[in-house]
C-alpha atoms as a PDB file:
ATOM      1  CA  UNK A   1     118.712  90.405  89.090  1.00  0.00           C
ATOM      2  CA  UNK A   2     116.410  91.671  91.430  1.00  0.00           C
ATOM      3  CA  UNK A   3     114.025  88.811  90.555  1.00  0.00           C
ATOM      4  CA  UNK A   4     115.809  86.743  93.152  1.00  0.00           C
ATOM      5  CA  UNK A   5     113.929  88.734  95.716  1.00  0.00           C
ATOM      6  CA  UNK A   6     110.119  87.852  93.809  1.00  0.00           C
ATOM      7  CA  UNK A   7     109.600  85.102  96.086  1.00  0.00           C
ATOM      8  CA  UNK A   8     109.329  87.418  98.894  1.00  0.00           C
ATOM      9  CA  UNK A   9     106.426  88.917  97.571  1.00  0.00           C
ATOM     10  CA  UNK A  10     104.239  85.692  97.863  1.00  0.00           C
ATOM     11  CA  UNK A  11     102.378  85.244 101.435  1.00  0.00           C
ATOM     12  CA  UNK A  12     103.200  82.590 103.335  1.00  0.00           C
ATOM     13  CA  UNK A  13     106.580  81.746 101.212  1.00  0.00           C
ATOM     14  CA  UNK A  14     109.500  80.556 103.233  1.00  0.00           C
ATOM     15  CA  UNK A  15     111.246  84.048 101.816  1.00  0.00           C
ATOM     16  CA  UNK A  16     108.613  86.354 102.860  1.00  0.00           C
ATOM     17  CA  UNK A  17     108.881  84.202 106.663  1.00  0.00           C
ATOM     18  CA  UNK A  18     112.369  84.885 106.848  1.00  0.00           C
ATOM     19  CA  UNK A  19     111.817  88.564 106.120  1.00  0.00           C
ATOM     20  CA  UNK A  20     109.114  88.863 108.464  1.00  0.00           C
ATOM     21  CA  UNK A  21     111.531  86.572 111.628  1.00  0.00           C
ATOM     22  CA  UNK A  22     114.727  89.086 110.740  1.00  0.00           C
ATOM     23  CA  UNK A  23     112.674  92.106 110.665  1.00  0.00           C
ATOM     24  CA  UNK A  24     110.841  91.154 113.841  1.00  0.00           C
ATOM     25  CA  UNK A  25     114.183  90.742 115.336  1.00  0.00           C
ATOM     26  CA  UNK A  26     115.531  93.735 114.299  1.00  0.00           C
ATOM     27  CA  UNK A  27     112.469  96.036 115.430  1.00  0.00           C
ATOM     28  CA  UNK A  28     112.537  94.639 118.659  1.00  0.00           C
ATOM     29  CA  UNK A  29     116.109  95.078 118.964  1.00  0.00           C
ATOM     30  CA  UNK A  30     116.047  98.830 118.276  1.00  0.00           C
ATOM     31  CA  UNK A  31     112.916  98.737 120.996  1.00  0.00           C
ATOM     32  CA  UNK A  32     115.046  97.517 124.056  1.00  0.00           C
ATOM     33  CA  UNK A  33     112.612  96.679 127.008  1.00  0.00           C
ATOM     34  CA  UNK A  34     110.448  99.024 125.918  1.00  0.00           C
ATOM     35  CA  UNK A  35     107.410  96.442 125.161  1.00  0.00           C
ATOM     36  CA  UNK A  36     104.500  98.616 124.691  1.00  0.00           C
ATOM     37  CA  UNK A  37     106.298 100.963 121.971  1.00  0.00           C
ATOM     38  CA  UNK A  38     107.215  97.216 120.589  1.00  0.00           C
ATOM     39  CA  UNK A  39     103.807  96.082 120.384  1.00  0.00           C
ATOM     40  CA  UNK A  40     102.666  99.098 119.312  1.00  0.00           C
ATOM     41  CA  UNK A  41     104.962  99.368 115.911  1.00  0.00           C
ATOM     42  CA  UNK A  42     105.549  95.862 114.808  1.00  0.00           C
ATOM     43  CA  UNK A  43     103.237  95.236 111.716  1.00  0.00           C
ATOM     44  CA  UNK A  44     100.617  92.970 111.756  1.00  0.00           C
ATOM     45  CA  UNK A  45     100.942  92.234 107.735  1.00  0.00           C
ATOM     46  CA  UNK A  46     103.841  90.409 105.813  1.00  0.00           C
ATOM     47  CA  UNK A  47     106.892  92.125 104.703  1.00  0.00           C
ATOM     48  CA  UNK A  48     106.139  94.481 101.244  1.00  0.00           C
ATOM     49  CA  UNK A  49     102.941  94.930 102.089  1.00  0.00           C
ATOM     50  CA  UNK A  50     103.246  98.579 102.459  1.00  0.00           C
ATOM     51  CA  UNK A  51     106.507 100.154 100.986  1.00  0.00           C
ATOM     52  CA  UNK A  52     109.421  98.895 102.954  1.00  0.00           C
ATOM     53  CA  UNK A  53     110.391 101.710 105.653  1.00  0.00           C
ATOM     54  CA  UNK A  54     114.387 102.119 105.729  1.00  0.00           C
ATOM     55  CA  UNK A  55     115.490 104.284 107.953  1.00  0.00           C
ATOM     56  CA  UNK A  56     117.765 103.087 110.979  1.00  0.00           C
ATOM     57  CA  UNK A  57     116.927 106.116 113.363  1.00  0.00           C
ATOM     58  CA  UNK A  58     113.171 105.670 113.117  1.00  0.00           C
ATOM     59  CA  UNK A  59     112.532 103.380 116.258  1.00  0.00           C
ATOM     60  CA  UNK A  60     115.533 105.545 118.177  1.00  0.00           C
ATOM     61  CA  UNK A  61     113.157 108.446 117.417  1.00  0.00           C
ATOM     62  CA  UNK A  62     110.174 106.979 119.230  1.00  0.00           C
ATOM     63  CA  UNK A  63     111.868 106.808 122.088  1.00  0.00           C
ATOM     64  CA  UNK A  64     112.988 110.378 122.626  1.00  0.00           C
ATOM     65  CA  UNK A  65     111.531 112.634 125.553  1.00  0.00           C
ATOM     66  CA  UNK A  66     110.024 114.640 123.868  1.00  0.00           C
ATOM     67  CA  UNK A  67     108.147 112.152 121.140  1.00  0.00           C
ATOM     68  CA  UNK A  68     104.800 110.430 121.889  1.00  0.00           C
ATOM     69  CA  UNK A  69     103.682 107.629 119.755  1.00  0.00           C
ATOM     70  CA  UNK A  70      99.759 107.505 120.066  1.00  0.00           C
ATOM     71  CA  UNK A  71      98.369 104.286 118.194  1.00  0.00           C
ATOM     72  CA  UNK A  72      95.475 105.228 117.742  1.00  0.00           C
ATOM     73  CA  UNK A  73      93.919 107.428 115.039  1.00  0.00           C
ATOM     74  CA  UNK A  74      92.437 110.652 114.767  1.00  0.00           C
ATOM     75  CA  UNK A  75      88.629 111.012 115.466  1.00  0.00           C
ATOM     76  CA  UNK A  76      88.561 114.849 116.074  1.00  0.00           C
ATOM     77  CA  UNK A  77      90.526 117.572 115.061  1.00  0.00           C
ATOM     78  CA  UNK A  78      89.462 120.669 117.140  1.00  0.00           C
ATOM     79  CA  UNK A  79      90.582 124.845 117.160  1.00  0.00           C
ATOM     80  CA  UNK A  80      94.334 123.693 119.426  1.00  0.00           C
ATOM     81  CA  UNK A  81      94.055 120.098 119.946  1.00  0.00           C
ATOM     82  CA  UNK A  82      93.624 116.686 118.272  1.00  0.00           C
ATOM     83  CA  UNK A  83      91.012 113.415 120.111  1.00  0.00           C
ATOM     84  CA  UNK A  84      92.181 110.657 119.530  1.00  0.00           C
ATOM     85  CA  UNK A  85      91.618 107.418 121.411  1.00  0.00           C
ATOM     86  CA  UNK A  86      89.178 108.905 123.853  1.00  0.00           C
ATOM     87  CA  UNK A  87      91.602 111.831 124.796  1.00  0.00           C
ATOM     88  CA  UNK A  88      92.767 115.151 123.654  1.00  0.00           C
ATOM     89  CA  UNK A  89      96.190 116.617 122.634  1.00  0.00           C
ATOM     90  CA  UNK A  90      97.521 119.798 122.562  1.00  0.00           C
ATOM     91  CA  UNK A  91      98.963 120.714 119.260  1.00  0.00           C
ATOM     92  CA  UNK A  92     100.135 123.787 118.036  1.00  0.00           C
ATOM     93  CA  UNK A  93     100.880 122.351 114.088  1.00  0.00           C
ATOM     94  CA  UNK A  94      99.275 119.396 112.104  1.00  0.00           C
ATOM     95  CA  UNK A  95     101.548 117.431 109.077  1.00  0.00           C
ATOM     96  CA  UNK A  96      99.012 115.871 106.897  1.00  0.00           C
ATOM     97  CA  UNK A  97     100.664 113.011 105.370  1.00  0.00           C
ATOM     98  CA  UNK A  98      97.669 111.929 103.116  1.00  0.00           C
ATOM     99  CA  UNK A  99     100.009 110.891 100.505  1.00  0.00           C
ATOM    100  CA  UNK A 100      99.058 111.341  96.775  1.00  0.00           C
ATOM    101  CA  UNK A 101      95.997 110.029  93.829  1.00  0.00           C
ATOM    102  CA  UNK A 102      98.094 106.938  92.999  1.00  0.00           C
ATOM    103  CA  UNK A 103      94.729 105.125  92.263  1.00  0.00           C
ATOM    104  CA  UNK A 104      93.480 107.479  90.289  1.00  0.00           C
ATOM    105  CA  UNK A 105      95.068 106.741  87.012  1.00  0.00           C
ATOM    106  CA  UNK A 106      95.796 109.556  83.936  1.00  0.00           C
ATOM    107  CA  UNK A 107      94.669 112.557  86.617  1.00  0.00           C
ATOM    108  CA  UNK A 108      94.425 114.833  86.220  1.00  0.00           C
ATOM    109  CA  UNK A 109      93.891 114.254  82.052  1.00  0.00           C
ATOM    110  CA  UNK A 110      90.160 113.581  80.859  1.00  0.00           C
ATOM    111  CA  UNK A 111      90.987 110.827  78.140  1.00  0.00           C
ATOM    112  CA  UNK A 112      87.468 110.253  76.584  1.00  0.00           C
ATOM    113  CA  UNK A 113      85.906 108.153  73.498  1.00  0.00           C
ATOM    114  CA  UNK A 114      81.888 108.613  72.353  1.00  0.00           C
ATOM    115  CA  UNK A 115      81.805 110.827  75.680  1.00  0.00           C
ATOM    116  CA  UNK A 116      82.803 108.150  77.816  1.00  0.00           C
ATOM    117  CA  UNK A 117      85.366 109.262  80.081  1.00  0.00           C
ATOM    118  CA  UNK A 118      88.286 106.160  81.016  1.00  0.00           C
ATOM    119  CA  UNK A 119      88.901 107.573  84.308  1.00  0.00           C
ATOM    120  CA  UNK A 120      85.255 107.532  85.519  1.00  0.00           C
ATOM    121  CA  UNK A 121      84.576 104.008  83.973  1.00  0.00           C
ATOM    122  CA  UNK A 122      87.590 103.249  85.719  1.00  0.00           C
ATOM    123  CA  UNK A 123      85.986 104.166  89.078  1.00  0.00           C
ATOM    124  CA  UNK A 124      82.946 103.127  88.162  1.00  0.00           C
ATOM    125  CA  UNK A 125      84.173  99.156  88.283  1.00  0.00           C
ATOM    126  CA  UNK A 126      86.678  99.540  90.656  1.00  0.00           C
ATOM    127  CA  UNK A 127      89.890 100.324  90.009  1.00  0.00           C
ATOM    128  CA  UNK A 128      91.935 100.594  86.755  1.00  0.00           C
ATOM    129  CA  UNK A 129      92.447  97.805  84.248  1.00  0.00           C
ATOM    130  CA  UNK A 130      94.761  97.854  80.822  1.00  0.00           C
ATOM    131  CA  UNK A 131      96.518  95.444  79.092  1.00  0.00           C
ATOM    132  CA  UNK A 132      99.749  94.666  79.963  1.00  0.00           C
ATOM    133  CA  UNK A 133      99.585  98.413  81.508  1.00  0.00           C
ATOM    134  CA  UNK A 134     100.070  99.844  78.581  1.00  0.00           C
ATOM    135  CA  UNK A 135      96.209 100.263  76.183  1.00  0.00           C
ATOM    136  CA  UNK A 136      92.131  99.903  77.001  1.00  0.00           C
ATOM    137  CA  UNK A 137      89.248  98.767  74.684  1.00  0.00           C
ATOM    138  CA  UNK A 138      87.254 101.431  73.400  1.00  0.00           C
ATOM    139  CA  UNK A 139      90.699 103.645  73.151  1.00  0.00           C
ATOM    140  CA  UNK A 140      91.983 102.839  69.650  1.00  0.00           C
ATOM    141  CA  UNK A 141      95.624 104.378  69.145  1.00  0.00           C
ATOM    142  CA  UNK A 142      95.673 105.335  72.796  1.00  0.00           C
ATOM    143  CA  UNK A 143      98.969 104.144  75.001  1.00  0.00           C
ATOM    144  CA  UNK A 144     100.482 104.911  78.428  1.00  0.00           C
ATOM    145  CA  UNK A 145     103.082 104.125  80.238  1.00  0.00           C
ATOM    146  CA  UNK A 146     103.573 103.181  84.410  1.00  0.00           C
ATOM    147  CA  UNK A 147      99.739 102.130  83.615  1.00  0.00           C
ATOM    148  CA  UNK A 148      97.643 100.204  86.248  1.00  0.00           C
ATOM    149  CA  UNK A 149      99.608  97.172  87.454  1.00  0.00           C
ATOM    150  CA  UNK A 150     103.037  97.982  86.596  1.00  0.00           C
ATOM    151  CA  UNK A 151     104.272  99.365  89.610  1.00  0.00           C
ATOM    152  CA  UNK A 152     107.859  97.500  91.128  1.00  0.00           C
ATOM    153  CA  UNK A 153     107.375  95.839  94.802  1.00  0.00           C
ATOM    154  CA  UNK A 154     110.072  93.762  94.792  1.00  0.00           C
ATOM    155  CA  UNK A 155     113.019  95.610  93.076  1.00  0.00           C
ATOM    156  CA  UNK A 156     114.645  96.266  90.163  1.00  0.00           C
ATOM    157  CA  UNK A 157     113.965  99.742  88.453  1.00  0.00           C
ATOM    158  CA  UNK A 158     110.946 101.410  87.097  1.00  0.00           C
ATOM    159  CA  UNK A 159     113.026 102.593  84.530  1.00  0.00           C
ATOM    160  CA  UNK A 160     113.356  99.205  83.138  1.00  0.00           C
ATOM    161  CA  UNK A 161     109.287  98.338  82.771  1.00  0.00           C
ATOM    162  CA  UNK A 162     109.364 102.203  81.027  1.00  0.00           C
ATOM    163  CA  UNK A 163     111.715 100.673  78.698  1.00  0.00           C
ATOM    164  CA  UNK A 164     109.462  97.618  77.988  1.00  0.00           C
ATOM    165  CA  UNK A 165     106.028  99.982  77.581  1.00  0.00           C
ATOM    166  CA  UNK A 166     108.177 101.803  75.063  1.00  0.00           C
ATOM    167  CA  UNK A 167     109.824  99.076  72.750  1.00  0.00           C
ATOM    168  CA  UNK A 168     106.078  97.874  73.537  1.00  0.00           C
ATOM    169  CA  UNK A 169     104.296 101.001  72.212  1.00  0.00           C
ATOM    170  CA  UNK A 170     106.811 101.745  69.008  1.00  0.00           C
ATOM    171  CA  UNK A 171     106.064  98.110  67.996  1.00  0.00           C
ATOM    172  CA  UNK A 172     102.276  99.473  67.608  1.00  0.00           C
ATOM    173  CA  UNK A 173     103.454 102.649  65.862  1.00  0.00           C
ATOM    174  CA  UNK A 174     105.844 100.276  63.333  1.00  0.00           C
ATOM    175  CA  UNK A 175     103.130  98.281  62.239  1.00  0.00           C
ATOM    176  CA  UNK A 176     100.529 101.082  61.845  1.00  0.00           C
ATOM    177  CA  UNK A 177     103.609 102.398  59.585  1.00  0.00           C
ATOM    178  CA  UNK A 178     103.735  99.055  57.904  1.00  0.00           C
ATOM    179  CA  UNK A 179      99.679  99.610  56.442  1.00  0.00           C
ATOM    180  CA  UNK A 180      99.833 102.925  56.255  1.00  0.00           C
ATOM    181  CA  UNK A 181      98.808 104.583  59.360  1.00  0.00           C
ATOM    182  CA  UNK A 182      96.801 107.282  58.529  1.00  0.00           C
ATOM    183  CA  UNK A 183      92.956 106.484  59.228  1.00  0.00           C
ATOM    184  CA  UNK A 184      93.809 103.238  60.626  1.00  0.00           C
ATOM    185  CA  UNK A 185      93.223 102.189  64.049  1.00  0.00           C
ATOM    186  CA  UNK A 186      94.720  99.450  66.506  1.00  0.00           C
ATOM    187  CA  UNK A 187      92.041  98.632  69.694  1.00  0.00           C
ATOM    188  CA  UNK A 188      92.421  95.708  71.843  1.00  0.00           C
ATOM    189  CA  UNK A 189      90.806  93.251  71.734  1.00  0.00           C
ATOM    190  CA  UNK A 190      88.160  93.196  74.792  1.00  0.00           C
ATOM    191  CA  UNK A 191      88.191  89.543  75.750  1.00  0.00           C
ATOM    192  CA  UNK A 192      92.263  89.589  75.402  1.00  0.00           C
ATOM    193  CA  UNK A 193      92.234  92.552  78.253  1.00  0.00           C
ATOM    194  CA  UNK A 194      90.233  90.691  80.049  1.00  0.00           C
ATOM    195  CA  UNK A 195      92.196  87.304  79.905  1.00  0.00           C
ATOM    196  CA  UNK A 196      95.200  89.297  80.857  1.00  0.00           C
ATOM    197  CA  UNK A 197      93.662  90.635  83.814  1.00  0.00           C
ATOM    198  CA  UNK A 198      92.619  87.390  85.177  1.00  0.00           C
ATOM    199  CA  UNK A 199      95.256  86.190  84.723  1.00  0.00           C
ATOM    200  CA  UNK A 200      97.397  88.973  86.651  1.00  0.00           C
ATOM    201  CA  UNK A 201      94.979  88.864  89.467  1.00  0.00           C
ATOM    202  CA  UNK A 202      95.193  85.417  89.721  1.00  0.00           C
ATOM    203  CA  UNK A 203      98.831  85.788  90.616  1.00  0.00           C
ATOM    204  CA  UNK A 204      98.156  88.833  92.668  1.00  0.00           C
ATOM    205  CA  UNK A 205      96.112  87.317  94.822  1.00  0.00           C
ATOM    206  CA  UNK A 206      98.692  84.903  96.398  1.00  0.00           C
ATOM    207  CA  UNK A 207     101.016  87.563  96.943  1.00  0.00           C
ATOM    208  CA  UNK A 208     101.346  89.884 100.206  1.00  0.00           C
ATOM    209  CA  UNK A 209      99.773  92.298  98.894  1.00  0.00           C
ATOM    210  CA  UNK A 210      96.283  89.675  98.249  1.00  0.00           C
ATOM    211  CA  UNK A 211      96.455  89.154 102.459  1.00  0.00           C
ATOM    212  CA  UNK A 212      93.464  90.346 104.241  1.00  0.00           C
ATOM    213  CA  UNK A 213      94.916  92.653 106.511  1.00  0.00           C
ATOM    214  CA  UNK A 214      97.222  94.161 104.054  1.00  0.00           C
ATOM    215  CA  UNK A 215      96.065  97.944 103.341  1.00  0.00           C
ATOM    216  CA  UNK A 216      98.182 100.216 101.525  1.00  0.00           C
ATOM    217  CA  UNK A 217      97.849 103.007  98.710  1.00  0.00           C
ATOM    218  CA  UNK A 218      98.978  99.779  96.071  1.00  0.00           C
ATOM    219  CA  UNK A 219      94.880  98.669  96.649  1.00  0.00           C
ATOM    220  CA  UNK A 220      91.522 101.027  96.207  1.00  0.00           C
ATOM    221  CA  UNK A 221      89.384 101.484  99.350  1.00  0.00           C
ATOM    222  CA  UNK A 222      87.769  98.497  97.961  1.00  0.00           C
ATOM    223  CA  UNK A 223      90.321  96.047  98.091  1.00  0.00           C
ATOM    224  CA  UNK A 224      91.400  95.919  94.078  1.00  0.00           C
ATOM    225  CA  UNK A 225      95.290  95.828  93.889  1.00  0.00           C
ATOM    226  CA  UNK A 226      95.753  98.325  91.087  1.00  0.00           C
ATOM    227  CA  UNK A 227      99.468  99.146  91.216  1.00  0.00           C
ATOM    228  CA  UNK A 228     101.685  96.848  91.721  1.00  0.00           C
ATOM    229  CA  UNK A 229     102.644  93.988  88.696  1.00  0.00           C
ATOM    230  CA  UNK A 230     102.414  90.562  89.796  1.00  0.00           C
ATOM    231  CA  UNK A 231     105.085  89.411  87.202  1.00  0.00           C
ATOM    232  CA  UNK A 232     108.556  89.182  87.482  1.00  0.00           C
ATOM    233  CA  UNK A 233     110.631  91.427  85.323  1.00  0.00           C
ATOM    234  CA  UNK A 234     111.995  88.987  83.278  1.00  0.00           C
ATOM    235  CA  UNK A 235     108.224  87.561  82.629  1.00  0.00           C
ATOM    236  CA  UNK A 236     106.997  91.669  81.988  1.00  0.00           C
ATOM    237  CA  UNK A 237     109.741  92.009  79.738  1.00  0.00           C
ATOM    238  CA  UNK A 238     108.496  88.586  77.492  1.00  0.00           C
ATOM    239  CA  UNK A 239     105.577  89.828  78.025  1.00  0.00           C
ATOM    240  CA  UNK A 240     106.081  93.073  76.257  1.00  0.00           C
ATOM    241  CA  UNK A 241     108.935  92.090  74.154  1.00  0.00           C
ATOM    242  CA  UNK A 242     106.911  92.312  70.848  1.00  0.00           C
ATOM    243  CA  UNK A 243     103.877  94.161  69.797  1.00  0.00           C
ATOM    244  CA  UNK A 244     100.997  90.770  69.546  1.00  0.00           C
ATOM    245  CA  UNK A 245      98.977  93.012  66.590  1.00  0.00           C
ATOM    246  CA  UNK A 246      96.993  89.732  66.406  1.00  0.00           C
ATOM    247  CA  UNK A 247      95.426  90.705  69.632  1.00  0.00           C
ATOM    248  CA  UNK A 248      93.684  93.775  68.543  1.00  0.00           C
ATOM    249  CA  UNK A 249      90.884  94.607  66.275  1.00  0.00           C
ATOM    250  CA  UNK A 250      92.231  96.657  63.312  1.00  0.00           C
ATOM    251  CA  UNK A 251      89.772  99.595  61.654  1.00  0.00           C
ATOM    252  CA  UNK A 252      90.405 101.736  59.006  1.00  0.00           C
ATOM    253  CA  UNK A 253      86.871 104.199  59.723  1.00  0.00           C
ATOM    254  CA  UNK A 254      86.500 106.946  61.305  1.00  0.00           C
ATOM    255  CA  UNK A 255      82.487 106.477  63.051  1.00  0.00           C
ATOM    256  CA  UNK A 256      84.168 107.605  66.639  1.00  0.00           C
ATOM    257  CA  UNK A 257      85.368 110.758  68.085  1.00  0.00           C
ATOM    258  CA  UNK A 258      88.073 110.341  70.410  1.00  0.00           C
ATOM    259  CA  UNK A 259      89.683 113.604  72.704  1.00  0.00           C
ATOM    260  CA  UNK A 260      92.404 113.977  75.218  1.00  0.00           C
END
């Protein structure tokens, strides 16, 4: 299983080393004698920090004649010319690669609950929390799936932790069935959300990922690692396996509007 590979994912593990000595070795293979573009594209964070770049003509394509790398970043982007690094560039087209909202949870849906929206409370703390990726407090009935923290980093499919939100999620809707669903209302629990959280942020922070100088659209300008899943698959799918009704609050009223 692609589990094998989870090790890899913790900083400073003997895995993640030898991932970080062969891919050394192979970058400055590809760079020849050619030590400034080396220095200039070898990562200073561990392996899986970032998304793993495969792509075996990338380095070759640094070194054409008519490709400049400039390692620096933009500071000024004028009417035919980009600064950057305390000089200017001629440039007759821009590519913005500014990638995508992958912090920004639900978007562009406004799921909301006595007019608090989840999105902007999201923000509001931080980044986005659920349990087990799937539910919130305060959103009784309400389930996702690929929610915060269940993103893949080390393999395997995303297909497969789809799989366990869903056998997770019809597990609510059987036992809803079982006492009779209408008016009746599963929330988590607050304090079990919260327990789960620690505990997955616990275990994030020892992986890559946790490292200081590791920034990459998994983590919110503020540092909160919102993405990724710090379990195995094996442990997500024990995790999810059955639907733990004894860790939500069970309500039969109806005192709270709820949209989508």
């Amino acid at each position: 299983m692609a589990d094998g590979n989870y090790d890899a994912l913790i900083s400073g593990s003997e895995l993640n080393e030898r991932w970080r000595s062969m891919l050394t070795r192979y970058i400055k293979k590809q760079c020849g004698d050619d030590e400034e573009l080396f220095k200039n594209i070898l990562p200073d964070y561990p392996p899986y920090c970032s998304r793993v770049l495969v792509d075996n003509d990338w380095v070759q394509t640094l070194k054409r004649d008519n490709v400049n790398l400039i390692p620096n970043q933009v500071d000024r982007i004028n009417a035919r010319s980009l600064e950057a690094g305390g000089k200017e560039y001629d440039a007759d087209i821009i590519i913005y690669s500014t990638g995508f909202k992958s912090n920004d949870f639900l978007f562009p849906m406004h799921v909301e609950r006595d007019g608090v929206d989840i999105r902007q409370k999201w923000k509001d703390n931080g980044g986005a929390v659920a349990y087990k990726g799937v539910t919130v407090p305060g959103l009784p009935n309400f389930f996702m799936c690929y929610g915060p923290n269940t993103n893949l980093g080390h393999g395997g499919s995303i297909i497969f932790h789809s799989e366990c939100q869903i056998r997770y999620i019809m597990g609510a809707i059987e036992k809803l069935n079982e006492m009779g669903a209408h008016g009746i209302s599963l929330d988590v629990k607050e304090d079990k959300c919260e327990e789960y959280n620690q505990s997955a942020y616990s275990q994030l922070d020892k992986t890559v990922w946790g490292d200081a100088g590791c920034t990459s659209w998994y983590k919110t300008k503020d540092g909160r690692i919102v993405n990724n899943s710090p379990w195995t698959l094996l442990d997500y799918y024990t995790l999810t396996k059955e639907f733990d009704v004894q860790n939500y609050n069970i309500s039969t009223s109806q005192n709270s509007s709820s949209k989508l």
